[in-house]
C-alpha atoms as a PDB file:
ATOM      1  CA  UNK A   1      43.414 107.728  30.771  1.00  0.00           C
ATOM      2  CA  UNK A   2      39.812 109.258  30.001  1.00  0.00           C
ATOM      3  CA  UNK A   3      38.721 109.254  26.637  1.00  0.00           C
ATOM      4  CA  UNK A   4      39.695 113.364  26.735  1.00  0.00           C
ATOM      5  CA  UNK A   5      43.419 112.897  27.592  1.00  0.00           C
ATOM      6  CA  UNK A   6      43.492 110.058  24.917  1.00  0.00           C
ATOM      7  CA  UNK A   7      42.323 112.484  22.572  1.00  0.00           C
ATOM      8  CA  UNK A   8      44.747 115.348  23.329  1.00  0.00           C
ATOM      9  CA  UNK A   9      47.734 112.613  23.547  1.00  0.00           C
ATOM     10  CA  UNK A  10      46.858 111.808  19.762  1.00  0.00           C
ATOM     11  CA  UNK A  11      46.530 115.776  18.457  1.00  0.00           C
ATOM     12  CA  UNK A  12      49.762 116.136  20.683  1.00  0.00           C
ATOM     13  CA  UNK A  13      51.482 113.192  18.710  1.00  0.00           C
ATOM     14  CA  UNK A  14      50.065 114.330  15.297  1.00  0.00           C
ATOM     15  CA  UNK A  15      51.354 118.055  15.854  1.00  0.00           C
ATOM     16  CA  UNK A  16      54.528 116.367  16.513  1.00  0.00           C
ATOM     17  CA  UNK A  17      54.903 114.342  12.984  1.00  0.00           C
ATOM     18  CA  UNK A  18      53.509 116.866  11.428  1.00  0.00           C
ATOM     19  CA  UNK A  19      55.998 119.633  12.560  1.00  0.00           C
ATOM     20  CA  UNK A  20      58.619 116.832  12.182  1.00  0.00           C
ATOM     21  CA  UNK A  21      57.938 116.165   8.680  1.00  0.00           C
ATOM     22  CA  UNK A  22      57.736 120.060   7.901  1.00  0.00           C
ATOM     23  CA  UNK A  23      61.504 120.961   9.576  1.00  0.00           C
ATOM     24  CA  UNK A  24      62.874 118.251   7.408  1.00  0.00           C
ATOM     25  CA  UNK A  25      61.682 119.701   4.115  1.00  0.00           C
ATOM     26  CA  UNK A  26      62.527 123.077   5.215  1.00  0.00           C
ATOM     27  CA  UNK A  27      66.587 121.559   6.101  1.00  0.00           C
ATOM     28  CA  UNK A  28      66.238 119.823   3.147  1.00  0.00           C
ATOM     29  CA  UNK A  29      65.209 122.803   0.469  1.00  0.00           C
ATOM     30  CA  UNK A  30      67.867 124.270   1.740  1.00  0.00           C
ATOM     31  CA  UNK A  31      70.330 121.989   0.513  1.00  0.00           C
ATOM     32  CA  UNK A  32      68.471 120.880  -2.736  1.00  0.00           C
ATOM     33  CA  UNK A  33      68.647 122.359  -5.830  1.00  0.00           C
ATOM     34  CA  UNK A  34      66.828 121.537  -9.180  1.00  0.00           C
ATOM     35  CA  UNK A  35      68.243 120.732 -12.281  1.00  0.00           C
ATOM     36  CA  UNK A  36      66.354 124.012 -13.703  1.00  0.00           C
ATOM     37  CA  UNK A  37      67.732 126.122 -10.593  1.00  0.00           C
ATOM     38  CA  UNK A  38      71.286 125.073 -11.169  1.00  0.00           C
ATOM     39  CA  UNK A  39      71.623 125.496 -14.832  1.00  0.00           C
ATOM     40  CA  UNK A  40      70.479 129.526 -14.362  1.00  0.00           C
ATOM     41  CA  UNK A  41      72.538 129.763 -11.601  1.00  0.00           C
ATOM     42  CA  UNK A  42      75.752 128.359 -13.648  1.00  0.00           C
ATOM     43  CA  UNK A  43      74.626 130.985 -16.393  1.00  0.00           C
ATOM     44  CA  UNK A  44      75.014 133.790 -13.887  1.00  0.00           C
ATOM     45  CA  UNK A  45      77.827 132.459 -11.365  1.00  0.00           C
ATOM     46  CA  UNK A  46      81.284 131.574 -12.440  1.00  0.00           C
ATOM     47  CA  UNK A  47      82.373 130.878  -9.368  1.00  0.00           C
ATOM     48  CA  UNK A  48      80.022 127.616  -8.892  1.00  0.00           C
ATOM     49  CA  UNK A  49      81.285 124.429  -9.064  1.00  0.00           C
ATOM     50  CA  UNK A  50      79.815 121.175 -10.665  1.00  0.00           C
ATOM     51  CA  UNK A  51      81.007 117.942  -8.714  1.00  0.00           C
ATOM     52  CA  UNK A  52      80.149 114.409  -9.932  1.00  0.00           C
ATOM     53  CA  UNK A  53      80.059 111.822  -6.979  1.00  0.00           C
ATOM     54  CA  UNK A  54      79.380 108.581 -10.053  1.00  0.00           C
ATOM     55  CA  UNK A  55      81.813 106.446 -11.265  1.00  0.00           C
ATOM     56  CA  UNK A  56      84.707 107.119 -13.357  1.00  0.00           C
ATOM     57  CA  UNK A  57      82.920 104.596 -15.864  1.00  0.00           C
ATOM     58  CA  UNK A  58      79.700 107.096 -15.385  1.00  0.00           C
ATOM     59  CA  UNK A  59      81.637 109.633 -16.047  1.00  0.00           C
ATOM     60  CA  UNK A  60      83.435 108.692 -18.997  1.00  0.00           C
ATOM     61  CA  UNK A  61      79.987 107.870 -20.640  1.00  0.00           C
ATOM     62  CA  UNK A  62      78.341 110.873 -20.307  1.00  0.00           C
ATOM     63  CA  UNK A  63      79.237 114.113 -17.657  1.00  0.00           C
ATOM     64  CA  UNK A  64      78.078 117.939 -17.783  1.00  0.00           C
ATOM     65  CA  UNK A  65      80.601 119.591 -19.194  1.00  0.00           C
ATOM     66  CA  UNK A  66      84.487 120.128 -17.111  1.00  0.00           C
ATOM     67  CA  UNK A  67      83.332 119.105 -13.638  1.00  0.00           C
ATOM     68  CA  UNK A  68      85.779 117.344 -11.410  1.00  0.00           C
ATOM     69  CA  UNK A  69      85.066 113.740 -10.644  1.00  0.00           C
ATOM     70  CA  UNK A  70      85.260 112.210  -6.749  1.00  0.00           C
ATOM     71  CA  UNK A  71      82.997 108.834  -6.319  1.00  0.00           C
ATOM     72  CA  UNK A  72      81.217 109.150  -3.611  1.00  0.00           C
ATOM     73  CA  UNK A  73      82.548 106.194  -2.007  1.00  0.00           C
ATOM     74  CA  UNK A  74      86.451 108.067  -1.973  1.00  0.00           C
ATOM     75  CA  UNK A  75      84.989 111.261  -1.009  1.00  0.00           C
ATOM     76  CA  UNK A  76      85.585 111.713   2.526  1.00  0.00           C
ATOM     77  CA  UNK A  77      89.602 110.360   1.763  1.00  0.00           C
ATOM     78  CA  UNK A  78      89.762 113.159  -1.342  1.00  0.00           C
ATOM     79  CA  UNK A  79      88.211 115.607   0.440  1.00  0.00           C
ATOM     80  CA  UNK A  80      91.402 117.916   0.858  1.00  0.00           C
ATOM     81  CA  UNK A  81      91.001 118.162  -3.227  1.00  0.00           C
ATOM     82  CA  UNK A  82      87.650 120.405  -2.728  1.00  0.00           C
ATOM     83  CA  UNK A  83      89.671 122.408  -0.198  1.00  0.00           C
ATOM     84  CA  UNK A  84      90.180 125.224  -2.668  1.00  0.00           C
ATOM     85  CA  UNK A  85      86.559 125.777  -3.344  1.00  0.00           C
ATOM     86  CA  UNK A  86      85.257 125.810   0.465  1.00  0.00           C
ATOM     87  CA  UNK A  87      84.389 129.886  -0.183  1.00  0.00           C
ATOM     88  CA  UNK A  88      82.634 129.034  -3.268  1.00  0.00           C
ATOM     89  CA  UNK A  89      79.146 126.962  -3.887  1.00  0.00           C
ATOM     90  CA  UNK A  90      79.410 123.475  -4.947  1.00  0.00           C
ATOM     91  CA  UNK A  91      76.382 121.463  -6.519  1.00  0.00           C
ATOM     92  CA  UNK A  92      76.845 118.101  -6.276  1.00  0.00           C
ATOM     93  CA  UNK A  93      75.496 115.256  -9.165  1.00  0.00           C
ATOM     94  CA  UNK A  94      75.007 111.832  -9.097  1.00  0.00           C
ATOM     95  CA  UNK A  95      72.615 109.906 -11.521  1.00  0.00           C
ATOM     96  CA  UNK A  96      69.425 110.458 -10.016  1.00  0.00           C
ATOM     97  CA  UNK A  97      70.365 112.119  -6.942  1.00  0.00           C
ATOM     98  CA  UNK A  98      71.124 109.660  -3.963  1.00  0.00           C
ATOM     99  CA  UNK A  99      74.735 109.417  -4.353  1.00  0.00           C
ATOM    100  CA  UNK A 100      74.845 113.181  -4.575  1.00  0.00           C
ATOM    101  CA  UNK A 101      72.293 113.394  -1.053  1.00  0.00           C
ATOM    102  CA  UNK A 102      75.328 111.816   0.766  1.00  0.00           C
ATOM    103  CA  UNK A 103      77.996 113.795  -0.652  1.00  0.00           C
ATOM    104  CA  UNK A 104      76.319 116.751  -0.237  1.00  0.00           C
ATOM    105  CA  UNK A 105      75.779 115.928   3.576  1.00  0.00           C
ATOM    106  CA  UNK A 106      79.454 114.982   4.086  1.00  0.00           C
ATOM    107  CA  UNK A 107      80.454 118.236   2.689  1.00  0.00           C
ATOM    108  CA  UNK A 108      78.348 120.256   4.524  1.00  0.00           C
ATOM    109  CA  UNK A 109      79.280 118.468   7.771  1.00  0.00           C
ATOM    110  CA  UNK A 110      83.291 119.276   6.557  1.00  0.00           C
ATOM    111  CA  UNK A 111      82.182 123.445   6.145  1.00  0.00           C
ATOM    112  CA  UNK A 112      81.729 123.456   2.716  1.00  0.00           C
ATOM    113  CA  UNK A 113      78.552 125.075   0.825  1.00  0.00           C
ATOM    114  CA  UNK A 114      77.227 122.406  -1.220  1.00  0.00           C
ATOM    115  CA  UNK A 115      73.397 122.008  -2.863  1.00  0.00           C
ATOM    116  CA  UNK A 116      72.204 118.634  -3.700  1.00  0.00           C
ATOM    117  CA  UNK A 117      70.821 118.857  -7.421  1.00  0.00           C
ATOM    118  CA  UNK A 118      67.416 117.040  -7.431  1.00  0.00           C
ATOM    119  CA  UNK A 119      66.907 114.379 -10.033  1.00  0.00           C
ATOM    120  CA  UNK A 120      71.347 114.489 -11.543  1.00  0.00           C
ATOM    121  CA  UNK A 121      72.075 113.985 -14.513  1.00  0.00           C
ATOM    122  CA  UNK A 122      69.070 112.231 -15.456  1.00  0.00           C
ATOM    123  CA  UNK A 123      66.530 115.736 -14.783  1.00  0.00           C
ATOM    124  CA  UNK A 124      69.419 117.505 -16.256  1.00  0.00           C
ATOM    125  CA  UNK A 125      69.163 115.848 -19.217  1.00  0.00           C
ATOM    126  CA  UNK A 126      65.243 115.680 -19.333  1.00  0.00           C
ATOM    127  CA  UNK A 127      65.356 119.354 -19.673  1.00  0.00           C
ATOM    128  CA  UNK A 128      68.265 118.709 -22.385  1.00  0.00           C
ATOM    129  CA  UNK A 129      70.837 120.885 -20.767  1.00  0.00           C
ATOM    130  CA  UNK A 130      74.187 119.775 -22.698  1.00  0.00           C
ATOM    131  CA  UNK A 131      76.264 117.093 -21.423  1.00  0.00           C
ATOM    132  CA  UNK A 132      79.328 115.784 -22.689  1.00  0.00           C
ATOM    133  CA  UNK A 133      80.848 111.809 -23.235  1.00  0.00           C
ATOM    134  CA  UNK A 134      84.051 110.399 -24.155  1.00  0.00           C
ATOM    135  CA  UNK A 135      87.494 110.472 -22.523  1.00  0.00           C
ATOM    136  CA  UNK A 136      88.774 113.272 -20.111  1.00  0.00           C
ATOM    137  CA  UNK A 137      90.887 115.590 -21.365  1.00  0.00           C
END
């Protein structure tokens, strides 16, 4: 290979990562939401729905207000329970945001419209959106 086709294999391979790196952030802003995004959406939607993928221990301790709890972990056995929201939106929380990534993928995969909220409960609470603790009613 002449020093020409070495340098056309490397702006070929760099294209390639680049364009690579660029479709995931484009799949991936289109299943992420911010903390900001999804408290003005909740003001103007009714019909969304808050899940939290955390622990029941998590949950207990601190939760935005009346969303249903499924850990992430029994999600894909519970998944039948979400079954009545499949026409609506569903943003999905976790702490920071992880646990919520792979829920949000799962329920996608299952037909559901579901938005990863960036940062969970921790952004929501750095931009001191009201959360709730204690027992569930």
């Amino acid at each position: 290979m002449n020093k020409k086709q070495k340098n056309i294999a490397v702006i070929v391979f760099v294209v390639t990562v680049v364009g690579y790196i660029m479709a995931q952030q484009m799949m991936n802003s289109n299943i992420a939401i911010s903390a900001k995004d999804a408290y003005s959406q909740l003001q103007n939607d009714t019909s969304i729905v808050l899940l939290d993928v955390r622990t029941l221990e998590e949950h207990i301790g601190e939760r935005i207000g009346n969303t249903p709890l499924i850990p992430v972990h029994e999600l894909e056995q519970r998944i039948h329970e979400l079954d009545v929201y499949k026409d609506r939106t569903i943003i999905v929380y976790c702490r920071s945001g992880n646990r919520s990534g792979s829920a949000t993928k799962l329920l996608r995969e299952k037909g559901f419209h579901a938005l990863n909220m960036l940062g969970g409960i921790r952004q929501w609470k750095t931009e001191k959106f009201p959360i709730v603790s204690g027992p569930i009613q």
